[in-house]
C-alpha atoms as a PDB file:
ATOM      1  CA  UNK A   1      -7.913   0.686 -13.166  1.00  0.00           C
ATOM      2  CA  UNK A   2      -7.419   3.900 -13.245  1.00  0.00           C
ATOM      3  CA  UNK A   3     -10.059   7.055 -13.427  1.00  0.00           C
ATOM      4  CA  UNK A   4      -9.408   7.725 -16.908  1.00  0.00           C
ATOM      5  CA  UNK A   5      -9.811   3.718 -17.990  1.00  0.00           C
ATOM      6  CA  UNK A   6      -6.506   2.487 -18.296  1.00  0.00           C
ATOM      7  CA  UNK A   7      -5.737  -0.452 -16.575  1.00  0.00           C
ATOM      8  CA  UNK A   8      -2.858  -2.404 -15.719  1.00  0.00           C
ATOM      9  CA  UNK A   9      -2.682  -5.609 -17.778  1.00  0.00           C
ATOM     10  CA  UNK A  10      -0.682  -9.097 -16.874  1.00  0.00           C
ATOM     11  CA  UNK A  11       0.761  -7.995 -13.948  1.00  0.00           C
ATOM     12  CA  UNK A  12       2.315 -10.768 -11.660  1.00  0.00           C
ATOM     13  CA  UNK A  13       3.279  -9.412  -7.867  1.00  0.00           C
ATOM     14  CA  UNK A  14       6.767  -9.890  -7.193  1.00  0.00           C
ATOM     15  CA  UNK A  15       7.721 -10.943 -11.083  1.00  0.00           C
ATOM     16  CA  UNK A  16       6.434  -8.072 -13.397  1.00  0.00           C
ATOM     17  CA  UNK A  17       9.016  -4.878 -12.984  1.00  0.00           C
ATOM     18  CA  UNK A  18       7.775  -3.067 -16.094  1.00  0.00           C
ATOM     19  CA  UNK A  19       4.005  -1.394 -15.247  1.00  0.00           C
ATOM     20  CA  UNK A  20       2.236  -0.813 -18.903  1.00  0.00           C
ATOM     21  CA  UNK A  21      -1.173   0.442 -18.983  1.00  0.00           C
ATOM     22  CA  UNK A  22      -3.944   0.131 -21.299  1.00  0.00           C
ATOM     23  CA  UNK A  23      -6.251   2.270 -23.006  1.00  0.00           C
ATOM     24  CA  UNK A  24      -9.376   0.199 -23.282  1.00  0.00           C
ATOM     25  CA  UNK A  25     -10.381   1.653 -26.442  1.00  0.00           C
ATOM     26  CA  UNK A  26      -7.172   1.509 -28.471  1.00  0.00           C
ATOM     27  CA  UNK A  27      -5.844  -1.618 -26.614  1.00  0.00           C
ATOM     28  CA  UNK A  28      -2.108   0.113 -26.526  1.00  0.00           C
ATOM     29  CA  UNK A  29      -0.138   0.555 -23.767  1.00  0.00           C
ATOM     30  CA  UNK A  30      -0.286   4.537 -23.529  1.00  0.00           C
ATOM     31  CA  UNK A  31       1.757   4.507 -20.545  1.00  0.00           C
ATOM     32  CA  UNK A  32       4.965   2.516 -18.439  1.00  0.00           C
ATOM     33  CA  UNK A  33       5.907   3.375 -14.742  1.00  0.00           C
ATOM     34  CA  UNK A  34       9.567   1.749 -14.389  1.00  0.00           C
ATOM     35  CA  UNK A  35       9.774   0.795 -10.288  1.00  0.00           C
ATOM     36  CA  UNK A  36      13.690   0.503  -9.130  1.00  0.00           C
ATOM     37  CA  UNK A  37      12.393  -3.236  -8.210  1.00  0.00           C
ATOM     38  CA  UNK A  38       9.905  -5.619  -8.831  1.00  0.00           C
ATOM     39  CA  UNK A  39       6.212  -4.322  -7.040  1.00  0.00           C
ATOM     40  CA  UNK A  40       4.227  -6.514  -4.716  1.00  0.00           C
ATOM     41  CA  UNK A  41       0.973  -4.234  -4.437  1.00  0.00           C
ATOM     42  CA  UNK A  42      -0.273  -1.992  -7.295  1.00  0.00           C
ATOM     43  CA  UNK A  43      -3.517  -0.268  -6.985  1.00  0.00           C
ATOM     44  CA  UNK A  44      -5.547   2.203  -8.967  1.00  0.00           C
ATOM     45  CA  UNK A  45      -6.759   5.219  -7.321  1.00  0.00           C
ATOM     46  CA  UNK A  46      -8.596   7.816  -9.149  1.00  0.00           C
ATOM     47  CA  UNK A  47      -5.876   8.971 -11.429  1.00  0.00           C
ATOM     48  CA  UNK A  48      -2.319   7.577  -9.034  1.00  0.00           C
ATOM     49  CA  UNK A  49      -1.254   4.604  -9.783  1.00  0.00           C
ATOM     50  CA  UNK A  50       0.278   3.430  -5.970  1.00  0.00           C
ATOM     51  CA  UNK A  51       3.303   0.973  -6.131  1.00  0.00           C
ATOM     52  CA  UNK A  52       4.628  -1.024  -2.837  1.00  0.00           C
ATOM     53  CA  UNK A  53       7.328  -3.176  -3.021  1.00  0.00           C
ATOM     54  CA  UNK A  54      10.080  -4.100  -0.781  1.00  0.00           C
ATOM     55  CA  UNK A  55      10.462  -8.220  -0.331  1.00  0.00           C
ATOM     56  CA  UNK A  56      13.896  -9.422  -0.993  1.00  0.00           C
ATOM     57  CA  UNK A  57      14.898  -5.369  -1.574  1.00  0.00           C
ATOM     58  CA  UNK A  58      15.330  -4.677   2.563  1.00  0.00           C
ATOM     59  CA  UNK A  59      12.812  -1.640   1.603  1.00  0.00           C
ATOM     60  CA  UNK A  60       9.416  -0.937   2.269  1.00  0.00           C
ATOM     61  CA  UNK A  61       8.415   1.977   0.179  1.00  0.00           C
ATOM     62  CA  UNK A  62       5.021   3.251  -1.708  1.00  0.00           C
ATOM     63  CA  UNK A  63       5.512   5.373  -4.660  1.00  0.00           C
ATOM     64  CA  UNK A  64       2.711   7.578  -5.783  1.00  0.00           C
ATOM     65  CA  UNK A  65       2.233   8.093  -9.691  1.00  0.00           C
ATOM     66  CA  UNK A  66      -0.064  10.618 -11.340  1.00  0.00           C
ATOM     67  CA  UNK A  67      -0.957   9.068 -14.839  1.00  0.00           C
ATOM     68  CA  UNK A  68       1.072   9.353 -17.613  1.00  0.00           C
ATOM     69  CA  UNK A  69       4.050  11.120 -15.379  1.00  0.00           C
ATOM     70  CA  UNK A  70       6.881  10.191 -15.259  1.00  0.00           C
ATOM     71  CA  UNK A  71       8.538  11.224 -11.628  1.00  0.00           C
ATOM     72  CA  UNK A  72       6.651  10.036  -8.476  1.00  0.00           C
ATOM     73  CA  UNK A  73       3.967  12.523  -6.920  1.00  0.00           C
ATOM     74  CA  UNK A  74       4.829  11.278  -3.770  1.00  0.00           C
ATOM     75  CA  UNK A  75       6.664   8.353  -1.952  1.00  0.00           C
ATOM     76  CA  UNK A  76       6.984   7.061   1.555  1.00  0.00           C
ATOM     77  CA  UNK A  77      10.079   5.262   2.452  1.00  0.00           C
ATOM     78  CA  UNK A  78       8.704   3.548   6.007  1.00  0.00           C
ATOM     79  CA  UNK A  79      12.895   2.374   6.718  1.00  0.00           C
ATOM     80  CA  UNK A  80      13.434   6.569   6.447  1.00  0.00           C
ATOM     81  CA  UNK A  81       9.999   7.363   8.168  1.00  0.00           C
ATOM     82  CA  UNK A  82      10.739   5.200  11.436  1.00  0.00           C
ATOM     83  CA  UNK A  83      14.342   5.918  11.291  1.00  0.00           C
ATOM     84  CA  UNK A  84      15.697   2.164  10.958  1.00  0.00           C
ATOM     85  CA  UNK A  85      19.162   1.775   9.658  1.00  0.00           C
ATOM     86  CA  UNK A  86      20.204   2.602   6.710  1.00  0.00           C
ATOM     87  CA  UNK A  87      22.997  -0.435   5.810  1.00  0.00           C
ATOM     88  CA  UNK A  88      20.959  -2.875   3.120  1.00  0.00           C
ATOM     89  CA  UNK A  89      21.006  -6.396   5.167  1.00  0.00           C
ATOM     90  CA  UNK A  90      20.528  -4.885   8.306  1.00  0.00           C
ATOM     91  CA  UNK A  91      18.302  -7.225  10.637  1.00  0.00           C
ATOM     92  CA  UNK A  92      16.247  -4.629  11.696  1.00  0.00           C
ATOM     93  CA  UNK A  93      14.825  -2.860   8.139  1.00  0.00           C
ATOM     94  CA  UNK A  94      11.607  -2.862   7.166  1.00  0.00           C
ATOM     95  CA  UNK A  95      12.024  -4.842   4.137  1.00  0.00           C
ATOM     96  CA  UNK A  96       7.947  -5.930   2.629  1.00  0.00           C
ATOM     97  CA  UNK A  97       4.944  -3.125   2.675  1.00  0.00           C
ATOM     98  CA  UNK A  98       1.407  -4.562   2.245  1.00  0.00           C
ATOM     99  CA  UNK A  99      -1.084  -1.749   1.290  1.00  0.00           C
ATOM    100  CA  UNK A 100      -4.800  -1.658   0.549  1.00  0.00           C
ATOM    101  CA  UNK A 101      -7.447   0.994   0.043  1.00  0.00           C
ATOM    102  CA  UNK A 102     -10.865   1.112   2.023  1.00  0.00           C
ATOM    103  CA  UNK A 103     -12.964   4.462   0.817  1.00  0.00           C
ATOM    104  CA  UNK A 104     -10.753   7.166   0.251  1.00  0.00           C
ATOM    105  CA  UNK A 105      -7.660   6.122   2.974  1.00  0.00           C
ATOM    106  CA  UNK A 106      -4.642   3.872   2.312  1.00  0.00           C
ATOM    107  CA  UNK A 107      -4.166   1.120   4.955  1.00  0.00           C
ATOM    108  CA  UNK A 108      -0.763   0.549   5.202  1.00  0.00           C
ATOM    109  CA  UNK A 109       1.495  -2.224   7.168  1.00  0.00           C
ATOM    110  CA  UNK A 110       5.170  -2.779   7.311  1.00  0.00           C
ATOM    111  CA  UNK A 111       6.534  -4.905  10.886  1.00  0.00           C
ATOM    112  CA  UNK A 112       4.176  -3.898  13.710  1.00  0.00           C
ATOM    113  CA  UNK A 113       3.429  -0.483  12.457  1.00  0.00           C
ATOM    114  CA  UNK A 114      -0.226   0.005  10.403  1.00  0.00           C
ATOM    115  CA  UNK A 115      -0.530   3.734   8.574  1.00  0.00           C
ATOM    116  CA  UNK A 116      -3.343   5.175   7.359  1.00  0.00           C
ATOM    117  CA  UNK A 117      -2.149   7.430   4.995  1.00  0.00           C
ATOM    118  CA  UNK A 118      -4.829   9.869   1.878  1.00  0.00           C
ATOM    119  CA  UNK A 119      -3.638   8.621  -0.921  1.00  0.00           C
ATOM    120  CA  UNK A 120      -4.041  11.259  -3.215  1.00  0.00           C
ATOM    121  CA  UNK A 121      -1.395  13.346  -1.222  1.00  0.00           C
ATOM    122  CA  UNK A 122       0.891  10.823   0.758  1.00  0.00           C
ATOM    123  CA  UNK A 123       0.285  12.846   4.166  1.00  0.00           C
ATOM    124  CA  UNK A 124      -0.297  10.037   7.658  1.00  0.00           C
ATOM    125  CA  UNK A 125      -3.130  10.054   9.213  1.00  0.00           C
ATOM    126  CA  UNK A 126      -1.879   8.562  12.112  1.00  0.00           C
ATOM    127  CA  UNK A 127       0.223   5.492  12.541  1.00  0.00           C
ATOM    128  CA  UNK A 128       0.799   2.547  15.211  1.00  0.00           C
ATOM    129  CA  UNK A 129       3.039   0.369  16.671  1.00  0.00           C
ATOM    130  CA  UNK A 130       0.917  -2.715  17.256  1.00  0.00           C
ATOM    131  CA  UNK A 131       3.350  -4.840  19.208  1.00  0.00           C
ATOM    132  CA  UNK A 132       3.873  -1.682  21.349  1.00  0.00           C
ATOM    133  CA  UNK A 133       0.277  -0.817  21.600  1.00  0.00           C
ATOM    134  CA  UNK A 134      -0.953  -4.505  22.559  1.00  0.00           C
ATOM    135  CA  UNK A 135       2.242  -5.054  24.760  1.00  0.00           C
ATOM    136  CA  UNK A 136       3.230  -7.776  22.494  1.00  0.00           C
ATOM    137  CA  UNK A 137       6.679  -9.052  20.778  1.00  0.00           C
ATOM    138  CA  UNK A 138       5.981  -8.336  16.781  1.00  0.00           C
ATOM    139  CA  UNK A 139       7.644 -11.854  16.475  1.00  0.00           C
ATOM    140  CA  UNK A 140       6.895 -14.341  17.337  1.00  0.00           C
ATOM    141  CA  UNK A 141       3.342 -13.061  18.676  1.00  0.00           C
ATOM    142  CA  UNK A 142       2.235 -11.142  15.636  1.00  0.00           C
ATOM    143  CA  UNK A 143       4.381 -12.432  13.388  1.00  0.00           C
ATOM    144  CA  UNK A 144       5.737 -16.044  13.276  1.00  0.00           C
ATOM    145  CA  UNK A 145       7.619 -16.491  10.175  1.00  0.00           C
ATOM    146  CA  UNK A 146       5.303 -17.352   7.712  1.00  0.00           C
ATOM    147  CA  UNK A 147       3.785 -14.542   5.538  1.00  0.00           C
ATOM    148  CA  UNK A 148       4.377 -10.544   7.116  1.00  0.00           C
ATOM    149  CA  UNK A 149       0.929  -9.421   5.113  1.00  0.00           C
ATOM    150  CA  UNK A 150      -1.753  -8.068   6.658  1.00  0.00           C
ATOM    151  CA  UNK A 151      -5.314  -7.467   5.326  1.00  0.00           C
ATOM    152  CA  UNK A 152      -7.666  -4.655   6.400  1.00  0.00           C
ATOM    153  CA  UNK A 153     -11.324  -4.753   6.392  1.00  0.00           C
ATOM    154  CA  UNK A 154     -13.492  -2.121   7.942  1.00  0.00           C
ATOM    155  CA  UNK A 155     -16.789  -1.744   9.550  1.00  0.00           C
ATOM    156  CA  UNK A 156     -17.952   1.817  10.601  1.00  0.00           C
ATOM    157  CA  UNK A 157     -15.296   3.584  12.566  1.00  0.00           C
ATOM    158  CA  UNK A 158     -13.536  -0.078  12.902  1.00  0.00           C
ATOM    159  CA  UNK A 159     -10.190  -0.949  11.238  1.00  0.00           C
ATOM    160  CA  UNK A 160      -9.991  -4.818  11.151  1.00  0.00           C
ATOM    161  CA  UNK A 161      -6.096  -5.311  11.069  1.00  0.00           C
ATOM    162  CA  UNK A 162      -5.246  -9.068  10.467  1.00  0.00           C
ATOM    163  CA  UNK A 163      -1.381 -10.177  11.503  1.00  0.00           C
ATOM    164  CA  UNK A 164      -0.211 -13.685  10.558  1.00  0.00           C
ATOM    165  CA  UNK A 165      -0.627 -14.296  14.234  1.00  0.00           C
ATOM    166  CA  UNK A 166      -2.973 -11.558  15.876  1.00  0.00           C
ATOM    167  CA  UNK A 167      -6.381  -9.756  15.299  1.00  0.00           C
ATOM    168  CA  UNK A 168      -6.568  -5.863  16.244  1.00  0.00           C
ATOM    169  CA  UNK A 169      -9.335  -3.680  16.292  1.00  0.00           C
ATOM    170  CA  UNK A 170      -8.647   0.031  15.273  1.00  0.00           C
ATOM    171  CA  UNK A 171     -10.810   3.273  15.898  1.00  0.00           C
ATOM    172  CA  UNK A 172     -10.358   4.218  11.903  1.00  0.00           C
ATOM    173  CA  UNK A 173     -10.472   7.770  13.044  1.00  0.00           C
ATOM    174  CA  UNK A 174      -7.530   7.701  15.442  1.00  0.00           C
ATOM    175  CA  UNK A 175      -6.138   4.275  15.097  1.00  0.00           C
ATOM    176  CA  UNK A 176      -6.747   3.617  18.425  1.00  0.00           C
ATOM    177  CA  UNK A 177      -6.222   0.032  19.129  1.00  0.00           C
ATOM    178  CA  UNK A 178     -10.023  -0.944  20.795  1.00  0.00           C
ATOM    179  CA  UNK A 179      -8.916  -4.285  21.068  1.00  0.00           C
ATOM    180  CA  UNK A 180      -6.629  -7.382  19.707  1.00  0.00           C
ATOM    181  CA  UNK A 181      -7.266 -11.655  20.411  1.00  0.00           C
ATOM    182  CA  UNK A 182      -5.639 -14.843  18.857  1.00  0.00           C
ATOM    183  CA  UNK A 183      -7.514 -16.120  16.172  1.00  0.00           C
ATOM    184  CA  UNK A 184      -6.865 -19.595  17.629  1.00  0.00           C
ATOM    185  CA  UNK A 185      -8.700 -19.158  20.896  1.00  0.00           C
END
């Protein structure tokens, strides 16, 4: 939902292209954001609407909507960002982007690399390579095939970054890994 009430009604990750809000008073849609492809993450904040997508697009991008525009405010394309090549197919694109918001940061995670990015302007806070920074392969020790999603959870200055196959702690100041363990030892 969005500052001003609307909210984003039947939306299905990965099968709803077409974003209509709501006005909770008049029940009409009073607004449509039209992605290029079909959005994994949408989240209200304040008045943006942020939209991630990128599985089965080989992208990983997070578009930035002000309500009721009609252009982006602001986008990140992560493939553009970490300079990965630009051929569709290519083996090493980014191609999925999972994003949620703790407080008043975006937590961002596409491959090995987690972003913290203010949403209400676009601008990184810092970033990280986690397979670099624990001296790790992203697959198959973060990653093993299954689902490339992380969550986020935080407690104090501490980032709680959860990989298919790898726990990191992150200073959420600096994302300074502080440390990183198998969750099945």
């Amino acid at each position: 939902m969005l500052s001003n009430g609307w909210s984003l009604e039947g939306f299905d990750a990965g099968n709803t292209k077409d974003l209509a809000l709501t006005d909770p008073k008049t029940k009409k849609i009073v607004w449509t954001v039209r992605p290029a492809h079909y959005p994994e993450f949408v989240i209200g904040y304040k008045d943006l609407l942020l939209v991630a997508y990128g599985y089965l697009t080989d992208e990983a991008v997070i578009f930035a909507h002000r309500a009721g525009g009609q252009q982006a405010t602001w986008s990140i394309d992560f493939n553009k960002l970490l300079v990965k090549p630009t051929a569709k197919k290519d083996l090493n694109r980014l191609g999925r982007v999972a994003v949620q918001i703790i407080g008043n940061v975006l937590y961002a995670q596409t491959g090995p690399h987690v972003f913290a990015i203010a949403p209400a302007t676009g601008k990184i806070l810092w970033q990280l390579d986690a397979a670099a920074a624990t001296g790790l392969r992203y697959e198959p020790d973060l990653y093993g095939g299954a689902l490339d999603i992380s969550l986020f959870t935080r407690d104090g200055d501490a980032l709680v970054v959860s990989f298919e196959k790898r726990i990191l702690a992150l200073r959420t100041s600096t994302g300074t890994l502080l440390w990183h363990m198998d969750p099945d030892t």
